[in-house]
Protein backbone atom coordinates (compact mmCIF):
# COMPACT_ATOMS: atom_id res chain seq x y z
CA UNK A 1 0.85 -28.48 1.10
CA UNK A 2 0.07 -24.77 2.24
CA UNK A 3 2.48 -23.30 4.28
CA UNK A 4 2.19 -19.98 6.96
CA UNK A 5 4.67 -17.61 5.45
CA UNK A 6 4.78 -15.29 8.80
CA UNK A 7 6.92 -12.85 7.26
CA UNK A 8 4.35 -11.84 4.44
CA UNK A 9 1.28 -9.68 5.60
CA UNK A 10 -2.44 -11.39 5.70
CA UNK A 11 -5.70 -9.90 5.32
CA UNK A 12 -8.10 -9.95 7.91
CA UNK A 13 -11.54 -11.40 7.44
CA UNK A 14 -14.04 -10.81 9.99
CA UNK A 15 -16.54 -13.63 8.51
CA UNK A 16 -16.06 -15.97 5.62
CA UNK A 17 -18.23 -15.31 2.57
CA UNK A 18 -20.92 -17.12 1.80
CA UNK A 19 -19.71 -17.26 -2.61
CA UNK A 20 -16.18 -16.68 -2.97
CA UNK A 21 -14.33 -18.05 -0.58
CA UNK A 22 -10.33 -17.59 -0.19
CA UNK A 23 -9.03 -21.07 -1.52
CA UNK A 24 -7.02 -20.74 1.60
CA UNK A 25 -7.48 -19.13 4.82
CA UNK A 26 -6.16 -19.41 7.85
CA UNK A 27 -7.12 -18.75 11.53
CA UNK A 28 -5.31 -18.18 14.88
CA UNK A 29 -6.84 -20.64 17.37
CA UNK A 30 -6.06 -19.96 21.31
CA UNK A 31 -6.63 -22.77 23.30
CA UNK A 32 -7.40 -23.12 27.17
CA UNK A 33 -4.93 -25.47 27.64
CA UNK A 34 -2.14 -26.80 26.16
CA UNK A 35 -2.51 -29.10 23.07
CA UNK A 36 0.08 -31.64 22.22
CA UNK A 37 0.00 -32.60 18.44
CA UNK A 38 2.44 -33.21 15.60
CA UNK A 39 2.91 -30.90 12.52
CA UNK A 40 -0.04 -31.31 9.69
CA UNK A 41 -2.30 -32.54 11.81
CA UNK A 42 -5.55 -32.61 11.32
CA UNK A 43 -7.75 -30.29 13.36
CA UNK A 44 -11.44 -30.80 13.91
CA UNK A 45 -13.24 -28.71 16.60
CA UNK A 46 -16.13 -27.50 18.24
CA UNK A 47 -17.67 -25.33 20.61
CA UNK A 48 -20.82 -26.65 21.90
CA UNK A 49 -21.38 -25.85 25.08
CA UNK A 50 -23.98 -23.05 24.38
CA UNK A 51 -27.64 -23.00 25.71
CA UNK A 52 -29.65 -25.12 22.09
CA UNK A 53 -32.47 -23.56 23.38
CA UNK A 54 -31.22 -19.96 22.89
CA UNK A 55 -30.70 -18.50 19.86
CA UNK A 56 -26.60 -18.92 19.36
CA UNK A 57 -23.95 -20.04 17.18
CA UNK A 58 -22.48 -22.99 17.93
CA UNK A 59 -19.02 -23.26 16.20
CA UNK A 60 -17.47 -26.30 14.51
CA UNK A 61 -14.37 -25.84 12.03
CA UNK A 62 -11.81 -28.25 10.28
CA UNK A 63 -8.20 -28.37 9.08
CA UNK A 64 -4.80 -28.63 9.52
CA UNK A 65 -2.38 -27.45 12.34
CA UNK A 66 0.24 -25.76 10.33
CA UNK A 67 2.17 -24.18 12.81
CA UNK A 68 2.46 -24.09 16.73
CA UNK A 69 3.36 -20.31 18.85
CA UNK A 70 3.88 -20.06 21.84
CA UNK A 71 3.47 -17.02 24.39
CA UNK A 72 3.31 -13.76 22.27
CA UNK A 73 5.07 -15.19 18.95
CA UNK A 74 1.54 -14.71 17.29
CA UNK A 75 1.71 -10.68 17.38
CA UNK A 76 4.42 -11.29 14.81
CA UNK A 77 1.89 -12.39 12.29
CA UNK A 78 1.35 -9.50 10.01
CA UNK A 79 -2.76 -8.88 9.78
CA UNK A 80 -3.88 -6.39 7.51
CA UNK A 81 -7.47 -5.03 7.91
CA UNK A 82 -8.75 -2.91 5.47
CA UNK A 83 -10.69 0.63 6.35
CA UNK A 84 -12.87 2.44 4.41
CA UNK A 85 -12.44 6.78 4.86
CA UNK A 86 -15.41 8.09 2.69
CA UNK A 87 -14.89 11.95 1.46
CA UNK A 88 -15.86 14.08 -1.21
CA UNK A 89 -13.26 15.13 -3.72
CA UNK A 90 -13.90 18.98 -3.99
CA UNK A 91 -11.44 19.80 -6.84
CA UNK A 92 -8.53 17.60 -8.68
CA UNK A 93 -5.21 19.43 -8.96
CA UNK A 94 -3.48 17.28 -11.01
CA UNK A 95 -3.23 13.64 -12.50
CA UNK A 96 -1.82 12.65 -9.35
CA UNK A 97 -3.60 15.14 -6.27
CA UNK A 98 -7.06 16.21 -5.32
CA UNK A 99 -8.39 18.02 -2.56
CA UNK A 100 -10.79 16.51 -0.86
CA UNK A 101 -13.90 17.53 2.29
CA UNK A 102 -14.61 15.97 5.00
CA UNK A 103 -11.49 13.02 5.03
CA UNK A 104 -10.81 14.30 8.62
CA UNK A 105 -11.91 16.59 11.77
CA UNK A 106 -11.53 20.29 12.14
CA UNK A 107 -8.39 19.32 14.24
CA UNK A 108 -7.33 16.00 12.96
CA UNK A 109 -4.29 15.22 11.28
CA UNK A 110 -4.23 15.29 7.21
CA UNK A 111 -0.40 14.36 6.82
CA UNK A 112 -1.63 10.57 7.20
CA UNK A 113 -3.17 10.21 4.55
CA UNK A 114 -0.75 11.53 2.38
CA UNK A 115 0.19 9.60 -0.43
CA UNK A 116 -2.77 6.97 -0.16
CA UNK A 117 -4.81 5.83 -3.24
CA UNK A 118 -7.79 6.67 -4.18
CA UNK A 119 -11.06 4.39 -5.06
């Protein structure tokens, strides 16, 4: 059985892919009302309530309630998204430093991204 390790950080997908897909992933549902169901459940669901004569997608998901929240607990959940910064490297100083244009504004702040990896 999978199990929601809260402490450990997750990474955020805005969309599944179509080839590739995480063996696992796992989704915070918020519900209208309150829903009363044991641990491991099984979950199937659907939102159909949209116009099938307009061009929308209509939602339907399965799998298994791992774990319930309740009020704010979810914020806890550690959600990583990952950004993309494109610059140009203008010179490297070193194995480990380069100096790079155009990573921030004519008055932004360089100190944060100090010490961040390059790819």
């Amino acid at each position: 059985p999978v199990a929601l390790d809260m402490a450990q950080p997750h990474r955020y997908l805005r969309e599944l892919p179509v080839e590739g897909c995480p063996p696992t992933v796992f989704a915070i549902l918020f519900f209208e009302a309150p829903v009363v169901s044991p641990s491991r459940a099984p979950l199937i669901a659907a939102k159909l309530d949209a116009d099938i004569h307009k061009n929308n997608c209509r939602l339907m998901f399965h799998g298994h309630i791992l774990q319930a929240v309740a009020g704010e607990e979810w914020k806890s959940i550690q959600v990583i998204k990952t950004k993309c910064k494109p610059a140009q490297i203008d010179r490297v100083v070193d194995d480990f430093s380069a100096i790079a244009k155009n990573l921030v504004t004519k008055d932004g702040n360089v100190e944060r991204f100090v010490g961040m990896k390059i790819h």
